[in-house]
N, C-alpha and C. Protein backbone atom coordinates (compact mmCIF):
# COMPACT_ATOMS: atom_id res chain seq x y z
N UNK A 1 3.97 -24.54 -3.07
CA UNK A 1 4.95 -24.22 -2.07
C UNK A 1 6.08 -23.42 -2.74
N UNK A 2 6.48 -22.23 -1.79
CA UNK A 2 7.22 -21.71 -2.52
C UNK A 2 8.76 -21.91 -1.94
N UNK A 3 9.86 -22.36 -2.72
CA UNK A 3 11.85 -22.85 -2.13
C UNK A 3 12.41 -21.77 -1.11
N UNK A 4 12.52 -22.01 -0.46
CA UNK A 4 13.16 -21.67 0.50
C UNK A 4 14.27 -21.05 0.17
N UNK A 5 14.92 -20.84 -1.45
CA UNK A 5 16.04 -19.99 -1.41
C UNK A 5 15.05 -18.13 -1.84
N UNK A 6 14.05 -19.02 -2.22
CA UNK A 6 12.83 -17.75 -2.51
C UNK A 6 12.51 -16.65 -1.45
N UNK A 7 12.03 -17.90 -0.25
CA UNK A 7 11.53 -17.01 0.75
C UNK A 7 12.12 -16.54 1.46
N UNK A 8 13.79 -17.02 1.28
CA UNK A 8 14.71 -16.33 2.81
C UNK A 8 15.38 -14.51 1.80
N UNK A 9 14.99 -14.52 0.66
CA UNK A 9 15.17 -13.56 0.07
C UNK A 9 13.94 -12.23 0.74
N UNK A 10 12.82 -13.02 1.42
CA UNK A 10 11.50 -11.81 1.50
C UNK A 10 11.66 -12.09 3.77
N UNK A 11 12.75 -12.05 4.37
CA UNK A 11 12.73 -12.15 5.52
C UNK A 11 11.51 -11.34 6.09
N UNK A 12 10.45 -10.56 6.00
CA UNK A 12 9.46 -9.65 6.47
C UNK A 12 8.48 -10.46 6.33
N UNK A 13 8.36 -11.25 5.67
CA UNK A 13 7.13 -11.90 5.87
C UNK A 13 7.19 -13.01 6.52
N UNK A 14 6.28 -13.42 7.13
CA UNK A 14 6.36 -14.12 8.76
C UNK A 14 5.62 -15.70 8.14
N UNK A 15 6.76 -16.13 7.69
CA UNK A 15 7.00 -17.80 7.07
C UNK A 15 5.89 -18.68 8.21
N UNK A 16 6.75 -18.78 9.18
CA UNK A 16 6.79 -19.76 9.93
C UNK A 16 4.98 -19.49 10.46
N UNK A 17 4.68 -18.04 10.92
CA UNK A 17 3.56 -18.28 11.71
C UNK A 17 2.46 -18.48 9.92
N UNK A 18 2.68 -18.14 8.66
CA UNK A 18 1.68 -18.87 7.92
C UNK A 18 1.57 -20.26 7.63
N UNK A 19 2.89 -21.05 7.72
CA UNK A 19 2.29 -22.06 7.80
C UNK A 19 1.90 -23.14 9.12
N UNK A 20 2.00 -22.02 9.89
CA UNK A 20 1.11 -22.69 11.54
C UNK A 20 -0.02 -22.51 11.14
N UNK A 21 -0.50 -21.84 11.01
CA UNK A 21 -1.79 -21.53 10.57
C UNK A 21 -2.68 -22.50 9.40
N UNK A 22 -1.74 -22.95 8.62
CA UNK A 22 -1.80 -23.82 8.00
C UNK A 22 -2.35 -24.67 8.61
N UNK A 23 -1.21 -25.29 9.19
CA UNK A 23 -1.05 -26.31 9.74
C UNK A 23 -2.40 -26.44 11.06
N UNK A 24 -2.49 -25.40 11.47
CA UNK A 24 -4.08 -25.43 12.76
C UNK A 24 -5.10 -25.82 11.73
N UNK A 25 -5.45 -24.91 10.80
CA UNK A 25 -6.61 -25.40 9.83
C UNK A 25 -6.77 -26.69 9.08
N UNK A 26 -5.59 -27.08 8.54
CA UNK A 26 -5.86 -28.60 7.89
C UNK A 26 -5.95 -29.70 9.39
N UNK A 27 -4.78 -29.89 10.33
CA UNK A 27 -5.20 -30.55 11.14
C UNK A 27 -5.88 -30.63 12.58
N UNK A 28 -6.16 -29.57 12.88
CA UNK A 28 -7.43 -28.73 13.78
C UNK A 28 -6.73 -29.25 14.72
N UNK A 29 -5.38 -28.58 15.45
CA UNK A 29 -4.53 -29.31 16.11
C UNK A 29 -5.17 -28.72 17.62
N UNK A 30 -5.71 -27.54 17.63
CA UNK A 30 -6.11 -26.65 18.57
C UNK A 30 -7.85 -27.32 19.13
N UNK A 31 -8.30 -28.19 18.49
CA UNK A 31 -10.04 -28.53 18.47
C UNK A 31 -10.90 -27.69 17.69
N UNK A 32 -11.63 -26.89 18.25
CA UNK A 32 -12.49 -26.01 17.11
C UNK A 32 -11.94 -24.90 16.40
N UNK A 33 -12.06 -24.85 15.39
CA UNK A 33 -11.79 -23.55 14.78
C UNK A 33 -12.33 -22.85 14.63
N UNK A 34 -12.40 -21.26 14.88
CA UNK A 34 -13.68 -20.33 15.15
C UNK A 34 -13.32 -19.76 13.55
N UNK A 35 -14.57 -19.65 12.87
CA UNK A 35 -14.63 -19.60 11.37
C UNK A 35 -14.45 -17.49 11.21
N UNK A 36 -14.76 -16.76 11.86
CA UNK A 36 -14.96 -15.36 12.42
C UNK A 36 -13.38 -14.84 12.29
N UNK A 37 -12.06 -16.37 13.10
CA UNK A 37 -10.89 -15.74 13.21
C UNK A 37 -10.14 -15.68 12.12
N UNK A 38 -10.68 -17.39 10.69
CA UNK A 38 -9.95 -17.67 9.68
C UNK A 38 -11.06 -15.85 9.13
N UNK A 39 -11.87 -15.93 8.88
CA UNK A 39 -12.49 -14.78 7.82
C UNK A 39 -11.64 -13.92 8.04
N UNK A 40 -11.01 -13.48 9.16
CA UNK A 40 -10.36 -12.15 9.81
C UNK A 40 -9.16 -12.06 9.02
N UNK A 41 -8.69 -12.84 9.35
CA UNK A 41 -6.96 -13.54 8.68
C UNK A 41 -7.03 -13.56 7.29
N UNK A 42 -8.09 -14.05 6.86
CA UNK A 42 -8.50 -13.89 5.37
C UNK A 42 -8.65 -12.65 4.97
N UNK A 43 -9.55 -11.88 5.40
CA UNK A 43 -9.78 -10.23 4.73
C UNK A 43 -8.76 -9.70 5.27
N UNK A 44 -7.67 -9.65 6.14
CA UNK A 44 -6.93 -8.51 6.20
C UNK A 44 -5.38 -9.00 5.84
N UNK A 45 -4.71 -10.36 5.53
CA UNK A 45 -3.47 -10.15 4.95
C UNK A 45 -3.92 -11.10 4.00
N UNK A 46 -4.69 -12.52 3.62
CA UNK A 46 -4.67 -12.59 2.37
C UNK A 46 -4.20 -11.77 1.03
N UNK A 47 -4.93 -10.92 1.04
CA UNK A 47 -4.50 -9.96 -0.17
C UNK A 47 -3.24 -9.12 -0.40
N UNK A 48 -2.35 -8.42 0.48
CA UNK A 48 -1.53 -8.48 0.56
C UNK A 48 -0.07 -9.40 0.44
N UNK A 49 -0.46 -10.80 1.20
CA UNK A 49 0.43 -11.89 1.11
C UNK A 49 0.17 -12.44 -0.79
N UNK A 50 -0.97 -12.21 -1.55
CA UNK A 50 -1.14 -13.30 -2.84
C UNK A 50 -0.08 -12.20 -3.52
N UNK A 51 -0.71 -11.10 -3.10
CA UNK A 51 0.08 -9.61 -4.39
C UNK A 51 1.85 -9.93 -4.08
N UNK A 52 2.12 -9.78 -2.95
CA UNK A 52 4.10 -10.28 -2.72
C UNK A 52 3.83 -11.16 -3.44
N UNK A 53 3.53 -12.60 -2.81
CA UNK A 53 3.90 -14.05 -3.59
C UNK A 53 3.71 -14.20 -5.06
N UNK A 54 2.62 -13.39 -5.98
CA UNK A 54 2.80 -12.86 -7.39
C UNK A 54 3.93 -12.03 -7.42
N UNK A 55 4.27 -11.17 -7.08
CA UNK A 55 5.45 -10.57 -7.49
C UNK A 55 6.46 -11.82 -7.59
N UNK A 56 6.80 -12.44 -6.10
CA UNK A 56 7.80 -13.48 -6.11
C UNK A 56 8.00 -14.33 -7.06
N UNK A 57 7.34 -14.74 -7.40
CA UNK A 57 7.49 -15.93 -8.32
C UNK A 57 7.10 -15.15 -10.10
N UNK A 58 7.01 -14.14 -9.90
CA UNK A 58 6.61 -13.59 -11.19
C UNK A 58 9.03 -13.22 -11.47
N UNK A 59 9.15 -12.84 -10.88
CA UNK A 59 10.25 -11.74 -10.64
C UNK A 59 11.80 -12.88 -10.39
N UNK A 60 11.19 -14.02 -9.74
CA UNK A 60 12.07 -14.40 -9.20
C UNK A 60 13.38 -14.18 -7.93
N UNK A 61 13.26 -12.60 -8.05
CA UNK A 61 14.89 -12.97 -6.80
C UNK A 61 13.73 -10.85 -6.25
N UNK A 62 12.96 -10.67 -7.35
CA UNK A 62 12.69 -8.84 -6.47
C UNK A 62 11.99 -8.61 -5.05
N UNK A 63 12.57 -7.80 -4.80
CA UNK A 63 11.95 -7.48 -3.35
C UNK A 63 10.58 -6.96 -3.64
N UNK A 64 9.57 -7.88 -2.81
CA UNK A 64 7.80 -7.44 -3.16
C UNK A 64 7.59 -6.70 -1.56
């Protein structure tokens, strides 16, 4: 988890709806989870979101 004095430094990235998402997948708050929508979510900002959050925590306070 990354502090909250961290992440209010990167306001563009959309906190709240990743860890809904989270939060749907660990407790399947919705009933089924269609595996097609996590792959989707996976191939197209995964990689983007790991490369910021390495910067972040590599850098401490730089804008990624």
């Amino acid at each position: 988890m990354l502090p909250d004095t961290l992440k209010v430094l990167h306001p563009l990235i959309p906190w709240r709806e990743i860890s809904g998402f989270r939060n749907i997948l660990v407790h399947n708050y919705l009933g089924d989870i269609d595996p097609l929508t996590v792959k989707a979510v996976a191939d197209q900002h995964l990689p983007a979101l790991a490369q910021c959050m390495q910067t972040m925590l590599r850098t401490g306070t730089e804008e990624a």
